[in-house]
Protein backbone atom coordinates (compact mmCIF):
# COMPACT_ATOMS: atom_id res chain seq x y z
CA UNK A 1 56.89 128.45 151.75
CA UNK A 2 55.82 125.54 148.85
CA UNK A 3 59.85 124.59 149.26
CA UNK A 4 58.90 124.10 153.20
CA UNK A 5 55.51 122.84 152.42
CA UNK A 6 56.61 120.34 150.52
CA UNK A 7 59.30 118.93 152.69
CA UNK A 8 56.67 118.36 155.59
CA UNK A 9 54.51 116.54 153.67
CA UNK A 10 57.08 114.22 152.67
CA UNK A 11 57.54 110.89 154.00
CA UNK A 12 61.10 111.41 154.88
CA UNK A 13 60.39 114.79 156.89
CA UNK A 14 58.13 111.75 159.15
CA UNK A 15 60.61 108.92 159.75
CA UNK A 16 63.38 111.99 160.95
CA UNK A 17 61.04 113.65 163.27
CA UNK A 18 60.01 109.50 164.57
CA UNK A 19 63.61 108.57 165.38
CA UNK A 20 64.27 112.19 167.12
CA UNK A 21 61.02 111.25 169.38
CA UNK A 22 62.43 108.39 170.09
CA UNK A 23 65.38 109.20 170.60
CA UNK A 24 64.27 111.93 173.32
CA UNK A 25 61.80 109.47 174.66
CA UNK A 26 64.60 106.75 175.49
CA UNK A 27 67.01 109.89 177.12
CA UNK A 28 63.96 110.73 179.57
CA UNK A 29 62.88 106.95 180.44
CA UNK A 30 67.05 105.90 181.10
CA UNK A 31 67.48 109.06 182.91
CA UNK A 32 64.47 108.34 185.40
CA UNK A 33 65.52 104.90 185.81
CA UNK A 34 68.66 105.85 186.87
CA UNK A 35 67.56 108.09 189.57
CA UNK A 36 67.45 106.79 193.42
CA UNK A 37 64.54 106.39 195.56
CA UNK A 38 64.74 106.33 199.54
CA UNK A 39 62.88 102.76 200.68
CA UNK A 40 61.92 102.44 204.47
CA UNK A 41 61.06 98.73 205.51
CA UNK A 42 59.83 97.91 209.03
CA UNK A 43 59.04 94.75 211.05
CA UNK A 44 62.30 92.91 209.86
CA UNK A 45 63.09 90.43 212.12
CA UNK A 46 66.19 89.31 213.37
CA UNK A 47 68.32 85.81 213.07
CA UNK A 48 70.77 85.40 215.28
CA UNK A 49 73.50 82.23 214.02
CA UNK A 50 75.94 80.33 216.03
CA UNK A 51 73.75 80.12 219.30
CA UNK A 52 72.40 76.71 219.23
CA UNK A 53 75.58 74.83 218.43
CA UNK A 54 78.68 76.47 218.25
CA UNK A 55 78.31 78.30 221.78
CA UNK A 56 77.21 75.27 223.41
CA UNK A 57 80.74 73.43 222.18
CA UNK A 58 81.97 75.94 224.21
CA UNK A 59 80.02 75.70 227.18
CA UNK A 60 77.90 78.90 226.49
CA UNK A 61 74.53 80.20 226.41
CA UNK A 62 72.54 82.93 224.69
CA UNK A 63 70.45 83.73 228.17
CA UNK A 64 68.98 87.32 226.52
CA UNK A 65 68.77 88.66 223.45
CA UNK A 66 67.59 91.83 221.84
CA UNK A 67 63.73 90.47 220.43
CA UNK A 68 62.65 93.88 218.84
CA UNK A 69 62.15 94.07 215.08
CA UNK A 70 64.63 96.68 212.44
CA UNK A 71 63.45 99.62 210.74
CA UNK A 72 65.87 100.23 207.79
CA UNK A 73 66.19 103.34 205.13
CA UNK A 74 67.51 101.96 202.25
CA UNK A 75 68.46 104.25 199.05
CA UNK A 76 68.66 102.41 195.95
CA UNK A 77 67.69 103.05 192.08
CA UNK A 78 64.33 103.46 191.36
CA UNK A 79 64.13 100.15 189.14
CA UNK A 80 65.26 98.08 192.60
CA UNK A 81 62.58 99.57 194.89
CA UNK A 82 59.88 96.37 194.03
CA UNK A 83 62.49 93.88 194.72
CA UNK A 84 63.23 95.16 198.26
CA UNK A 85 60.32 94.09 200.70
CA UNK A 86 60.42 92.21 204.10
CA UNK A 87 60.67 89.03 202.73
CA UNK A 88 64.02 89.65 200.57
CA UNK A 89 65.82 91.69 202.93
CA UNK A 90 67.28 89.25 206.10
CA UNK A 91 69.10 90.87 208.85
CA UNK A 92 71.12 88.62 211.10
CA UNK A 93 73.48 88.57 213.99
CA UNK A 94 76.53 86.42 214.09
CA UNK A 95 77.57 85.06 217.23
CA UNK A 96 80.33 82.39 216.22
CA UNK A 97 83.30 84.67 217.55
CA UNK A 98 82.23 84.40 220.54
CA UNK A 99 84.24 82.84 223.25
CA UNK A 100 83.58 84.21 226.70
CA UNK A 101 80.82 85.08 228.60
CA UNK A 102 79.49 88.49 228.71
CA UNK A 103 77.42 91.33 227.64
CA UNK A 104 77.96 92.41 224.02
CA UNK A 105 76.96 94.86 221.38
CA UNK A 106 76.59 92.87 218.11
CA UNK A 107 75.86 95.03 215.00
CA UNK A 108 73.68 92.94 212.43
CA UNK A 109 74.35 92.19 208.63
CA UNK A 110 72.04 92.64 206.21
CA UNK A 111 71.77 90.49 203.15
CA UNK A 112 69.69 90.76 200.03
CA UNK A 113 67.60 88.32 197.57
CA UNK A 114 68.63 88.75 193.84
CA UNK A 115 70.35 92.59 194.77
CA UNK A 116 73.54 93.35 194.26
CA UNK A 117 74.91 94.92 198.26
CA UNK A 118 76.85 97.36 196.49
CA UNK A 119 73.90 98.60 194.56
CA UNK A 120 72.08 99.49 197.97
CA UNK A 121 72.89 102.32 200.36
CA UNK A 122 71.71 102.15 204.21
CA UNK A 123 70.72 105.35 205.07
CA UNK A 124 69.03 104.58 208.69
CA UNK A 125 69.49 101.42 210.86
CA UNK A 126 67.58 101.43 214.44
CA UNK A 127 68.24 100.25 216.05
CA UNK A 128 72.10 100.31 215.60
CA UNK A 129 72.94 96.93 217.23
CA UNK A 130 71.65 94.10 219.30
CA UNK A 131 72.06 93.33 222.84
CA UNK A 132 73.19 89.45 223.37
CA UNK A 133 73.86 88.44 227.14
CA UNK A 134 76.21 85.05 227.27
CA UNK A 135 76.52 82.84 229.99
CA UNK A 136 78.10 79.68 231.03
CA UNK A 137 76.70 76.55 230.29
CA UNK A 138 76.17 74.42 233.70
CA UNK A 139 74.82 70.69 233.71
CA UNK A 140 73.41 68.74 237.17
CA UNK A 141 73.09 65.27 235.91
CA UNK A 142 71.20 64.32 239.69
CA UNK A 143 68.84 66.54 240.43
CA UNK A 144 66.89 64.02 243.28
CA UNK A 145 63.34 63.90 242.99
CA UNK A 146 61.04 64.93 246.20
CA UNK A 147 57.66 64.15 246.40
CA UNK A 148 54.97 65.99 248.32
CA UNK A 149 51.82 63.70 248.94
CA UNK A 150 48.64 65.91 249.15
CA UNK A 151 46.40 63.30 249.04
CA UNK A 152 44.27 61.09 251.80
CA UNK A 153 44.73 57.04 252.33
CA UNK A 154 41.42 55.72 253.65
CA UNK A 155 41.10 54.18 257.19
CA UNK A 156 42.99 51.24 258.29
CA UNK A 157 45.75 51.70 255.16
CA UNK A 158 48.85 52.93 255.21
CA UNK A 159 51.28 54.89 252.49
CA UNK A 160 54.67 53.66 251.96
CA UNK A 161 57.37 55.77 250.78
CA UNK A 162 56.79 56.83 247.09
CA UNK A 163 58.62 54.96 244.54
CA UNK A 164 59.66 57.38 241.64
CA UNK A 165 61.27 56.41 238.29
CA UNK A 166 63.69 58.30 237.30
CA UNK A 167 64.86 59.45 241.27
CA UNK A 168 66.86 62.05 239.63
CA UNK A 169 67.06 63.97 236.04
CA UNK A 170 69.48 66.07 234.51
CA UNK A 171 69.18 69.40 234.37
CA UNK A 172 71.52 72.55 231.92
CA UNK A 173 71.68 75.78 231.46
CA UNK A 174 72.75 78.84 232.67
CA UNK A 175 75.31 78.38 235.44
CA UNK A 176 73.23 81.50 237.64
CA UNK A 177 70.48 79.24 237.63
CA UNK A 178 71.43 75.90 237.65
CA UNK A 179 73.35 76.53 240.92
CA UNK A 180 69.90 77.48 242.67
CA UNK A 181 68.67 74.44 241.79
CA UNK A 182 68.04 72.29 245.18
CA UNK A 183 65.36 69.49 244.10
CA UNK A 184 62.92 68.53 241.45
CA UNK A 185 59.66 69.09 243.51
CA UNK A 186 56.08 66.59 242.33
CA UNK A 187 52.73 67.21 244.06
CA UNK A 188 50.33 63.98 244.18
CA UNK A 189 47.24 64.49 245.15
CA UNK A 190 44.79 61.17 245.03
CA UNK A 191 42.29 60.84 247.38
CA UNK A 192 40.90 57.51 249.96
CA UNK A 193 43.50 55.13 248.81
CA UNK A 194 42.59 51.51 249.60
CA UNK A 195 45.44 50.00 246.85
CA UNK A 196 48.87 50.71 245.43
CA UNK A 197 48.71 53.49 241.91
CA UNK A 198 50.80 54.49 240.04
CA UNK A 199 50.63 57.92 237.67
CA UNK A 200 52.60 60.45 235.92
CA UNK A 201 53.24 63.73 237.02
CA UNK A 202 55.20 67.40 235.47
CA UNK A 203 57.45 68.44 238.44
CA UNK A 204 58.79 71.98 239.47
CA UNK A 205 62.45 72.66 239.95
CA UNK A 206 62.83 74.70 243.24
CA UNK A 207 65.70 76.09 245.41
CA UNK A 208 66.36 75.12 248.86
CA UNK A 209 63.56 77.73 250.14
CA UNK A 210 60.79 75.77 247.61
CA UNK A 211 60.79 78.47 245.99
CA UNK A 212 60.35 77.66 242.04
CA UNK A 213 63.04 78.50 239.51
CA UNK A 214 61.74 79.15 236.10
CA UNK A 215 63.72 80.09 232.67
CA UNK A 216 63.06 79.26 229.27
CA UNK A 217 66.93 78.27 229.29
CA UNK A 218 66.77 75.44 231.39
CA UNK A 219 66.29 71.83 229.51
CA UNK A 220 65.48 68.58 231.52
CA UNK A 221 66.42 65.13 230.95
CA UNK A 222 62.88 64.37 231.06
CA UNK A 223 59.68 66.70 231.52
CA UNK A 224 57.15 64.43 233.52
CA UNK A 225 57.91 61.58 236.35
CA UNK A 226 56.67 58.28 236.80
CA UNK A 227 55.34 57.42 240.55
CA UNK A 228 54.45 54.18 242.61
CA UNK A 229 52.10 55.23 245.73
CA UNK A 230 52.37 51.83 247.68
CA UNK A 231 49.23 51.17 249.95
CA UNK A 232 49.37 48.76 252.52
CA UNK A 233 46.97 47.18 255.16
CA UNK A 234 47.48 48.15 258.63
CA UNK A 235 46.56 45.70 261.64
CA UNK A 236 46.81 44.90 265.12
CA UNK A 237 48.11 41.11 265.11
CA UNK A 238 47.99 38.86 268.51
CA UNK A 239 50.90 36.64 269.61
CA UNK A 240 50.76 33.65 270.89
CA UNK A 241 52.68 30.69 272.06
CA UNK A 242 51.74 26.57 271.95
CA UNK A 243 51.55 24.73 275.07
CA UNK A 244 52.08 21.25 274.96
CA UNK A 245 50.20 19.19 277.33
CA UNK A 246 52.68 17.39 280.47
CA UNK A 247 53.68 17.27 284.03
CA UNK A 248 50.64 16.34 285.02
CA UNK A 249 49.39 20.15 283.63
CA UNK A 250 47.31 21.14 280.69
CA UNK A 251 46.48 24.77 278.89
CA UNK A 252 43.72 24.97 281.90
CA UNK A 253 46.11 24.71 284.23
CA UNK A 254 48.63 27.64 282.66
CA UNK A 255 48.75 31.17 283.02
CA UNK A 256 50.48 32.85 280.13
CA UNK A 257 51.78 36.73 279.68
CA UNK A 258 53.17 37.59 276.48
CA UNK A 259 54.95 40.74 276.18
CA UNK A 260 54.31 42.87 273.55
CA UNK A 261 50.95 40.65 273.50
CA UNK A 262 50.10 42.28 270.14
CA UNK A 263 52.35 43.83 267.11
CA UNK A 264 50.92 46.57 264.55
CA UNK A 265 51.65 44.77 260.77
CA UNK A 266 51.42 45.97 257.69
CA UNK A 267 51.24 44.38 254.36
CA UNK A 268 48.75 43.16 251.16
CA UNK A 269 45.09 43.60 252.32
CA UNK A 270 44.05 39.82 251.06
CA UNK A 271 47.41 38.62 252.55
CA UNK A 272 46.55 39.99 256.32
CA UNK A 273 43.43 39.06 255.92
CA UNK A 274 44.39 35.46 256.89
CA UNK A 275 46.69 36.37 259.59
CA UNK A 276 45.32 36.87 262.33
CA UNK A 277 47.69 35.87 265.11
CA UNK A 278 51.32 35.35 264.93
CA UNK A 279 52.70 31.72 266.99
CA UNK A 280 55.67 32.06 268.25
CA UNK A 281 56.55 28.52 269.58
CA UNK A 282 55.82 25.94 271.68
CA UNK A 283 56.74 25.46 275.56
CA UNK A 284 56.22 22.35 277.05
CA UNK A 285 54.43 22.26 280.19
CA UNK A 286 56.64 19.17 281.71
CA UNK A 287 59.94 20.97 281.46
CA UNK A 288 59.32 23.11 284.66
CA UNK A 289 57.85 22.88 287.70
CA UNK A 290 55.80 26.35 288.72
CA UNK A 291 56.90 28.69 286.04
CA UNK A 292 59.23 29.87 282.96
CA UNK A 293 60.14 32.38 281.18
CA UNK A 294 61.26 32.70 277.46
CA UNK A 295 62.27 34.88 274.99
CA UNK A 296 61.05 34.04 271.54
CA UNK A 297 62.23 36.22 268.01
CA UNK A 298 58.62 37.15 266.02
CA UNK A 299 58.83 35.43 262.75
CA UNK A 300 56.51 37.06 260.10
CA UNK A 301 55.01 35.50 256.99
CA UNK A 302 56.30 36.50 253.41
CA UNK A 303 55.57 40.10 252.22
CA UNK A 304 54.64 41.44 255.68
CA UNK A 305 56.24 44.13 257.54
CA UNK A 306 56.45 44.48 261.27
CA UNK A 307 55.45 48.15 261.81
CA UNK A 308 55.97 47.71 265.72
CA UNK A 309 59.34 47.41 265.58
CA UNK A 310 59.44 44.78 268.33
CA UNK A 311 61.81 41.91 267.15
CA UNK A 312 61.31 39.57 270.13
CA UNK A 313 58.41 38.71 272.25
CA UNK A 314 58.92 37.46 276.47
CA UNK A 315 56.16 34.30 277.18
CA UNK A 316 55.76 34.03 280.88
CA UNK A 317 53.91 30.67 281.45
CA UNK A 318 52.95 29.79 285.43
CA UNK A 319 50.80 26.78 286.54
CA UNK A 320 47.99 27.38 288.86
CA UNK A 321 45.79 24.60 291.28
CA UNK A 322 48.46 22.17 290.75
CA UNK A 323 51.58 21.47 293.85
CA UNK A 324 54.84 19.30 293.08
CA UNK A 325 56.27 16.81 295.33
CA UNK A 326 59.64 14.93 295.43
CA UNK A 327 59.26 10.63 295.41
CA UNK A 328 62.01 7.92 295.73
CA UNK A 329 61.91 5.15 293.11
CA UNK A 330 63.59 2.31 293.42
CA UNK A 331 61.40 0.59 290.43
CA UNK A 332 63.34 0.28 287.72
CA UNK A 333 63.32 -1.61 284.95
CA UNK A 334 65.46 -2.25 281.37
CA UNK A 335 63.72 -3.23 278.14
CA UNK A 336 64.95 -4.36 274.47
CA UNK A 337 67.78 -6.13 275.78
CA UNK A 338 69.43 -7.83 273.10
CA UNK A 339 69.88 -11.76 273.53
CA UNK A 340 72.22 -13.62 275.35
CA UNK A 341 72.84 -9.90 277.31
CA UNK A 342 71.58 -8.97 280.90
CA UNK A 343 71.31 -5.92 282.26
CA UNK A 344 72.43 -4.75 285.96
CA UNK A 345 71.17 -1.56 287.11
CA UNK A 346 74.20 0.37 288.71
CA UNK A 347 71.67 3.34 289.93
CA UNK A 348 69.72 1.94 293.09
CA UNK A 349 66.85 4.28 292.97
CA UNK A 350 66.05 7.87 291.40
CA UNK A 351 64.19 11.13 292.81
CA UNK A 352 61.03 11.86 290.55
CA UNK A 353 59.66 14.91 290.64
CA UNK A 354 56.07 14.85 289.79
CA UNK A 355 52.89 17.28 289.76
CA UNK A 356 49.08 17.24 290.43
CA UNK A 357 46.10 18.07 292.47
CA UNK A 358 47.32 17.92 295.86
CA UNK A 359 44.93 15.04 296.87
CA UNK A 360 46.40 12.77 294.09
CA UNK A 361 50.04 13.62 295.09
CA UNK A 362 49.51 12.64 298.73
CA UNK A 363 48.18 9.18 297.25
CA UNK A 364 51.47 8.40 295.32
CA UNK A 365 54.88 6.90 296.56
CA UNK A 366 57.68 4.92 295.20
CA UNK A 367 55.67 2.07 294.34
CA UNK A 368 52.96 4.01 292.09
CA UNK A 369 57.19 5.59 290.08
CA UNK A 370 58.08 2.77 287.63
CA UNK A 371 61.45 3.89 285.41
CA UNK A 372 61.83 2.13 282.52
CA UNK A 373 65.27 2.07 280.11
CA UNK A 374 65.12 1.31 276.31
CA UNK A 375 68.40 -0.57 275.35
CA UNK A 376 67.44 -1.00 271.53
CA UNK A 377 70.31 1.07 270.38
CA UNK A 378 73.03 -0.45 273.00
CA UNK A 379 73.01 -3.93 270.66
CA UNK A 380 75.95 -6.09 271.80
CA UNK A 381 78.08 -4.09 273.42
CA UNK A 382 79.18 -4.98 277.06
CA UNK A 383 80.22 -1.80 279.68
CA UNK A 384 78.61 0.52 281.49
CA UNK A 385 76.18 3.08 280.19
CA UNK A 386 74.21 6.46 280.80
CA UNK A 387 70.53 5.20 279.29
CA UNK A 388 67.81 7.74 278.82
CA UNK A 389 64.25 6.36 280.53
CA UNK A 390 60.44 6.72 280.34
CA UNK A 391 59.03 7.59 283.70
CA UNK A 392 55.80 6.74 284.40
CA UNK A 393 52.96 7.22 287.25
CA UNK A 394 50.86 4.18 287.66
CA UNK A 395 47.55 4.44 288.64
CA UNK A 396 47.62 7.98 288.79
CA UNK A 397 46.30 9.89 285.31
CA UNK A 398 46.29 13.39 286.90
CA UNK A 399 49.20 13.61 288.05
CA UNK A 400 52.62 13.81 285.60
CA UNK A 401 56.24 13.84 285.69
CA UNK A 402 58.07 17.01 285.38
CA UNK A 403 61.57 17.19 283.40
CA UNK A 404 62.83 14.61 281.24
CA UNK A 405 66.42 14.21 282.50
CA UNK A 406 66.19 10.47 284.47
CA UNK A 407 69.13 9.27 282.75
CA UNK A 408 70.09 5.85 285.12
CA UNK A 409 73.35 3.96 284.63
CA UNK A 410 73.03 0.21 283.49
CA UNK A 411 75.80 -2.24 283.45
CA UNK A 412 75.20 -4.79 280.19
CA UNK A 413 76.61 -8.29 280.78
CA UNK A 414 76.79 -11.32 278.96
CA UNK A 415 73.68 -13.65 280.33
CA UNK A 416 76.15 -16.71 281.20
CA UNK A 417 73.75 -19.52 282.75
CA UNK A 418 75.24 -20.28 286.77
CA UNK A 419 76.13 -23.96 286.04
CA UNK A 420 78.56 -22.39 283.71
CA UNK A 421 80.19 -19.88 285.65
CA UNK A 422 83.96 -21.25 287.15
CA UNK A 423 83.64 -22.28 290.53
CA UNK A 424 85.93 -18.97 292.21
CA UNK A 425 83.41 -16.94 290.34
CA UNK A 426 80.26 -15.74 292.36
CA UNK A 427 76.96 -14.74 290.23
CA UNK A 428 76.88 -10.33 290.55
């Protein structure tokens, strides 16, 4: 017992017994290490690759996809459970060998931060694999813009058509719903327009029942429109005609019937505010006897519209109080003669047609006709011509000529003197 007693107490019988601890100690901690530990994460959420470029090369779409979240059992050492959370486990789906459209079962990878795969054992996926749906890829570059005006345009204004910019977008996505696509449908609603607006506006795409079509797959061109509402003034516009004074007849004396008598216009509210009537010409009251009838195309000022439609107006113009009468002239006279020239009138007499108050017209006769030719432009030229003349009533202010076409035919001689003339030759 003093042999054992003695070896306890020695220093050596301390350091063996501290290494054989130790020794035990390290067996137990790398043995527990070593062991493996089942790991359950939840909520992981899913990645899916290829979808936003490499499909679309090939004129496909990703229309539906499984959204839900992974649950996965994982079995792994013990000294790897603290590295494995959500946020170093990534589960994706790979949808590069794709090529057709479809309906397919893709099962997901899962890839670890700073874990070796091999090192981890999945024990429980769910769910097993995701549902993708593909589709084609369809693109309408002109889908035409339709308005629907829901507003009011206050009295005496008119709306034109709506002006929007652009008149069609471009629409893409999946084929099934592009196709159903009829227009791009915009509401306006402003209220008691007196001026032209403009605005912007989202629009609706809808199918040819306006019914709208909605998807989160569909992209636009553009997602609002621009729009021009032009307003326009609205009036009722007279037409009328000039009458110029003759033939023994003034604007008193006429009667005049214009058919239409008035157009509707449209146009710039300070520019119609000026117009009032529209002129459509003149008619001169000497170029008929009792009445006349002409047709006359509307001419309209700069920037205004002829809502109407009428593109030509009928003037009926008749003279009333006044008679005509037929007179024989025989009164007629040449002046402007050039020198060293005489004239010869070859017409005798001409038939005047003239109108007035009755009671003047029975006062006039030949005498009272004088018809006078102007042979400034004739010069030196002898022969025989057609000359235009002035006709006049003398003495007589109420009464006028009517027409203008007195033409009388002179003959225009030299002016020899009679002493000079050979003696076979008889002065004409």
């Amino acid at each position: 017992m003093a042999v054992i007693d003695k070896i306890i107490r020695s220093k050596t019988f301390y350091i063996v017994v501290s290494c054989i601890a130790s020794v035990i100690l390290w067996m137990y901690v790398a043995s527990y290490e070593n062991t493996t530990q089942s790991v359950t994460l939840t909520g992981l959420e899913v990645k899916y690759i290829g979808g936003e470029d490499i499909l679309q090369d090939r004129n496909l779409l990703v229309t539906d996809k499984d959204v839900q979240d992974v649950t996965l059992t994982l079995l792994v050492k013990r000294s790897l459970v603290s590295q494995l959370t959500k946020d170093s486990v990534h589960v994706s789906v790979d949808l590069r060998d794709i090529r057709n459209s479809g309906e397919f079962d893709k099962v997901y990878t899962i890839n670890y931060d700073n874990v070796d795969e091999e090192e981890v054992i999945v024990t429980r996926r769910s769910p097993e694999y995701m549902k993708v749906k593909i589709e084609k890829l369809d693109v309408n570059p002109e889908v035409v813009v339709r308005g629907v005006f829901d507003g009011t345009v206050a009295e005496g204004y008119m709306r034109d058509p709506i002006i929007y910019s652009p008149e069609t977008i471009e629409v893409s996505g999946p084929e099934s719903v592009i196709s159903r696509i009829a227009y791009a449908k915009v509401v306006i609603d402003r209220e008691e327009l007196t001026r032209t607006v403009s605005g912007v506006v989202e629009f609706a795409l809808v199918d040819s029942d306006g019914q709208t079509i909605e998807s989160p797959d569909i992209k636009t061109s553009v997602s609002e429109i621009q729009y021009t509402i032009p307003i326009v003034k609205v009036k009722d516009v007279a037409l009328t005609v000039n009458l110029l004074d003759g033939g023994g007849a003034t604007e008193n004396d006429a009667v005049v019937r214009i058919e239409p008598p008035t157009i509707t216009v449209t146009g710039d509210a300070e520019l119609l505010s000026s117009v009032n009537q529209l002129q459509l010409g003149t008619i001169d009251l000497a170029s008929f006897a009792q009445s006349t009838s002409e047709t006359f195309a509307i001419v309209l000022p700069n920037g205004v519209n002829n809502l109407s439609g009428d593109k030509e107006a009928t003037v009926t113009v008749s003279i009333k109080g006044l008679e005509t009468k037929h007179v024989i002239t025989t009164n007629i006279h040449f002046i402007n003669v050039s020198e060293g020239y005489r004239p010869r009138s070859i017409t005798q007499y001409k038939e005047v047609l003239i109108r007035g108050p009755k009671e003047i017209l029975d006062l006039i006769d030949g005498s009272n006709i004088r018809i006078v030719g102007d042979l400034a432009d004739y010069g030196n030229a002898v022969g025989r011509y057609s000359v235009p003349t002035t006709v006049e009533i003398l003495g007589y202010r109420e009464a006028g000529v009517i027409g203008d076409n007195y033409n009388v035919v002179v003959s225009l001689e030299l002016d020899v003197p009679e002493d000079e003339l050979p003696e076979d030759e008889e002065t004409p």
